[in-house]
N, C-alpha and C. Protein backbone atom coordinates (compact mmCIF):
# COMPACT_ATOMS: atom_id res chain seq x y z
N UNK A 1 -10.29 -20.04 0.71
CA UNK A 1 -9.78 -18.74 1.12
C UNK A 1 -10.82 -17.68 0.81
N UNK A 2 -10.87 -16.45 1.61
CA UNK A 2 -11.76 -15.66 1.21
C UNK A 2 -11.55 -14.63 0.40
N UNK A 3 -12.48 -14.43 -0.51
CA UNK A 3 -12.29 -13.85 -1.69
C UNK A 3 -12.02 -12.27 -1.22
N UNK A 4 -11.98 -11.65 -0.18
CA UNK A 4 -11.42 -10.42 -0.33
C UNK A 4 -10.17 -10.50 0.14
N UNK A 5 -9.74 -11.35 0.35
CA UNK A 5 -8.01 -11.60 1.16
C UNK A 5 -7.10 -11.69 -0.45
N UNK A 6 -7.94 -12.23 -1.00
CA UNK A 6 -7.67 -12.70 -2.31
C UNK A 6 -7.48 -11.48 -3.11
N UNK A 7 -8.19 -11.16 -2.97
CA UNK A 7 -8.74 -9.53 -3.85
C UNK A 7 -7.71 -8.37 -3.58
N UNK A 8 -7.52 -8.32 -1.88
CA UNK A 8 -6.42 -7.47 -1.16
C UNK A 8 -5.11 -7.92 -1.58
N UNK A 9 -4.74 -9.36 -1.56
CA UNK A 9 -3.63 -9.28 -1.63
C UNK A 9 -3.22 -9.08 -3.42
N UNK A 10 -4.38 -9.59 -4.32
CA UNK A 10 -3.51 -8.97 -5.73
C UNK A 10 -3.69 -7.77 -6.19
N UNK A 11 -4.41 -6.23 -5.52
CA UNK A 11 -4.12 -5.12 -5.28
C UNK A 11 -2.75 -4.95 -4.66
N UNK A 12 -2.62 -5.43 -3.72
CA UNK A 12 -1.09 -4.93 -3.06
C UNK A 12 -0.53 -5.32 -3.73
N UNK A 13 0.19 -6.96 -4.38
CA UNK A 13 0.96 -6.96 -5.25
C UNK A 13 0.73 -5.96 -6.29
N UNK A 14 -0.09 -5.37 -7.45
CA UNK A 14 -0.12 -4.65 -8.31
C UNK A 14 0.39 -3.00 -7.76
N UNK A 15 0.03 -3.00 -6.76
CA UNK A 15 0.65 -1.15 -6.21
C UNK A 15 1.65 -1.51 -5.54
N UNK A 16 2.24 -2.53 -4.85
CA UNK A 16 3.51 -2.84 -5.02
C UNK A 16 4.75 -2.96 -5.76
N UNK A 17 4.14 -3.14 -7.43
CA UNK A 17 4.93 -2.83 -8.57
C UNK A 17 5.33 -1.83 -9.33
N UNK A 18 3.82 -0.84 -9.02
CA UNK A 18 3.54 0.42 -9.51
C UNK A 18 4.47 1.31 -8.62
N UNK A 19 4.50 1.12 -7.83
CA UNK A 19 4.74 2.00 -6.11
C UNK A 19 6.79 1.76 -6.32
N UNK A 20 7.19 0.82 -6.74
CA UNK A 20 8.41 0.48 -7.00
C UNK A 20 9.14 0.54 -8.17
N UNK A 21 8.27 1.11 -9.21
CA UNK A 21 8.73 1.18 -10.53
C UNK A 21 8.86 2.69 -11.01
N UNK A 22 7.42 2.98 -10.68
CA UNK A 22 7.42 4.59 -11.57
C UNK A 22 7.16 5.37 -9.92
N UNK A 23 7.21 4.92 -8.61
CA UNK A 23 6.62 5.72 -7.34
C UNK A 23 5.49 6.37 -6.99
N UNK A 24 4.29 5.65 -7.54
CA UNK A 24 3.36 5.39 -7.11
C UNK A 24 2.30 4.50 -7.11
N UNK A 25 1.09 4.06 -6.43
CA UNK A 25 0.55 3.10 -6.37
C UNK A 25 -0.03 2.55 -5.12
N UNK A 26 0.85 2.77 -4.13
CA UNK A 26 0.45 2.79 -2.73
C UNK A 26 -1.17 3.17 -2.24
N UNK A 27 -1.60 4.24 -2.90
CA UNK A 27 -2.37 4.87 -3.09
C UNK A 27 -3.70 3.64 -2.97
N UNK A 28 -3.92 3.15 -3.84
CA UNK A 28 -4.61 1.57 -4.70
C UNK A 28 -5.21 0.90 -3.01
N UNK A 29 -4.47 0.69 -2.31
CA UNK A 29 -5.18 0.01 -1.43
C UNK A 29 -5.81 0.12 -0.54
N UNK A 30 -5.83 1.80 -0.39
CA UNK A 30 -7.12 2.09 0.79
C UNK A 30 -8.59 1.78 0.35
N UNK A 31 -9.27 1.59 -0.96
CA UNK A 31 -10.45 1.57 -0.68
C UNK A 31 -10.41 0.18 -0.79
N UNK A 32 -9.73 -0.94 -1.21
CA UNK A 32 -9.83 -2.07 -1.00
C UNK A 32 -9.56 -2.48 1.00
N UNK A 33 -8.63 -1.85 1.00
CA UNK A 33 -8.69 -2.05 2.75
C UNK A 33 -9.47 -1.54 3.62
N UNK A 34 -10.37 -0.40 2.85
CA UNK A 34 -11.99 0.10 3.38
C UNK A 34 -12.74 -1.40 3.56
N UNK A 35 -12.68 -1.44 2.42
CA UNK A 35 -13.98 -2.28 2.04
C UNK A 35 -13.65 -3.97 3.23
N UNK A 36 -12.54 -4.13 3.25
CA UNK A 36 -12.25 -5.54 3.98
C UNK A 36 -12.36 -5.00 5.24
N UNK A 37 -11.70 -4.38 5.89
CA UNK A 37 -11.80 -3.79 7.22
C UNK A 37 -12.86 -2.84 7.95
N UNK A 38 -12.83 -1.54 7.09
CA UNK A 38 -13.58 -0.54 7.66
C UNK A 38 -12.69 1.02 7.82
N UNK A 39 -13.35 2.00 7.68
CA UNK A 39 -12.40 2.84 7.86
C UNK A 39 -11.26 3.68 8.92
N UNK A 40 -11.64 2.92 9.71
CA UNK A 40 -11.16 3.14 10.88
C UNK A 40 -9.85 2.28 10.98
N UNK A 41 -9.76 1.12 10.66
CA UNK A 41 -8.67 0.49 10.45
C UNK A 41 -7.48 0.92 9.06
N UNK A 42 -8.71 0.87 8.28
CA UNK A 42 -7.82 1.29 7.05
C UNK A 42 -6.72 2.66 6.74
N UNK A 43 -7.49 3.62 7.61
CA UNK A 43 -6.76 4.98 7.11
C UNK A 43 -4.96 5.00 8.05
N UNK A 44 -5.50 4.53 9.20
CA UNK A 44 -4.39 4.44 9.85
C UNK A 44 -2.98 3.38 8.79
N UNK A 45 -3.75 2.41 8.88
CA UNK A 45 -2.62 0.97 8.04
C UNK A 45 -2.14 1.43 7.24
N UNK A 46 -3.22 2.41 6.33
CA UNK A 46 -2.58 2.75 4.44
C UNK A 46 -1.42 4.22 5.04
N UNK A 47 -1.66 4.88 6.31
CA UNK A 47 -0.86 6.06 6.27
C UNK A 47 0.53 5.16 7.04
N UNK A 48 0.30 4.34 7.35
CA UNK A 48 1.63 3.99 7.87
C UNK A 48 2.09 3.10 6.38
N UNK A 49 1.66 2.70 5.99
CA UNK A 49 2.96 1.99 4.96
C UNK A 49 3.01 3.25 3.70
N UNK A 50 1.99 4.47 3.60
CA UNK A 50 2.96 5.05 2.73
C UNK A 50 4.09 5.94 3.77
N UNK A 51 3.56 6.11 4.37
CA UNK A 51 5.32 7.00 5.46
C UNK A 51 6.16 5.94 5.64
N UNK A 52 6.71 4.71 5.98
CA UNK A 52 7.20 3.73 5.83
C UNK A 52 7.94 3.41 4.02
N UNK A 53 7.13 3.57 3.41
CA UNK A 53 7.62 3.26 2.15
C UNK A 53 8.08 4.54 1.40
N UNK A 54 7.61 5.95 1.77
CA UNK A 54 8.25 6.92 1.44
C UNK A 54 10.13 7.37 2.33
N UNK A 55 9.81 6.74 3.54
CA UNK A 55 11.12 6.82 4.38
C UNK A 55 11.75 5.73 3.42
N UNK A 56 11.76 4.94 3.18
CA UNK A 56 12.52 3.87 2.61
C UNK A 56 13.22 4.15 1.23
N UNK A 57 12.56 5.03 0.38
CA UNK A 57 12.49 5.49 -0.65
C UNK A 57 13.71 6.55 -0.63
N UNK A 58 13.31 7.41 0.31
CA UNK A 58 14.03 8.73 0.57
C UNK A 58 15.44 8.17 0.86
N UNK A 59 15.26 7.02 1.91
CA UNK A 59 16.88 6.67 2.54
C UNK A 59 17.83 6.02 1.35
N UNK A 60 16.56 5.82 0.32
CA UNK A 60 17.45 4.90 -0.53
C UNK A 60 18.70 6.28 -1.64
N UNK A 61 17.84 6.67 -2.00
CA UNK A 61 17.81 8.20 -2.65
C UNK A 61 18.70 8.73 -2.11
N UNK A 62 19.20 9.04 -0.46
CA UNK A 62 19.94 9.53 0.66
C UNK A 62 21.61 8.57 -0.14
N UNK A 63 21.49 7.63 0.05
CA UNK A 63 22.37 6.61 0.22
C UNK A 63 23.43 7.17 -1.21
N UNK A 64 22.61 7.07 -2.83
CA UNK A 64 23.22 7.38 -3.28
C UNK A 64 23.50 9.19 -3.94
């Protein structure tokens, strides 16, 4: 397997925990998704899963 898939995915798990515990962390994976992709890919991907994960957040928040 290649070592930045590797690398990406135990950043996301770690700002996945951060991002779900204390609400933030999300943050963490744009320069790792720079570095695998490029920035052109990356800025878009990282702004959609934090608006995605901030909507999710909010609805949850909404709910109770």
């Amino acid at each position: 397997m290649n070592t930045s898939i590797i690398l990406l995915s135990i950043v996301g798990l770690m700002a996945g925990m951060l991002s779900s515990s204390i609400g933030f962390g999300g943050g963490m994976l744009l320069p790792i998704v720079t570095s695998v992709y490029g920035i052109e890919v990356a800025v878009p991907v990282c702004t959609i899963a934090q608006l995605l994960s901030n909507a999710s957040r909010g609805h949850r928040v909404e709910k109770h």
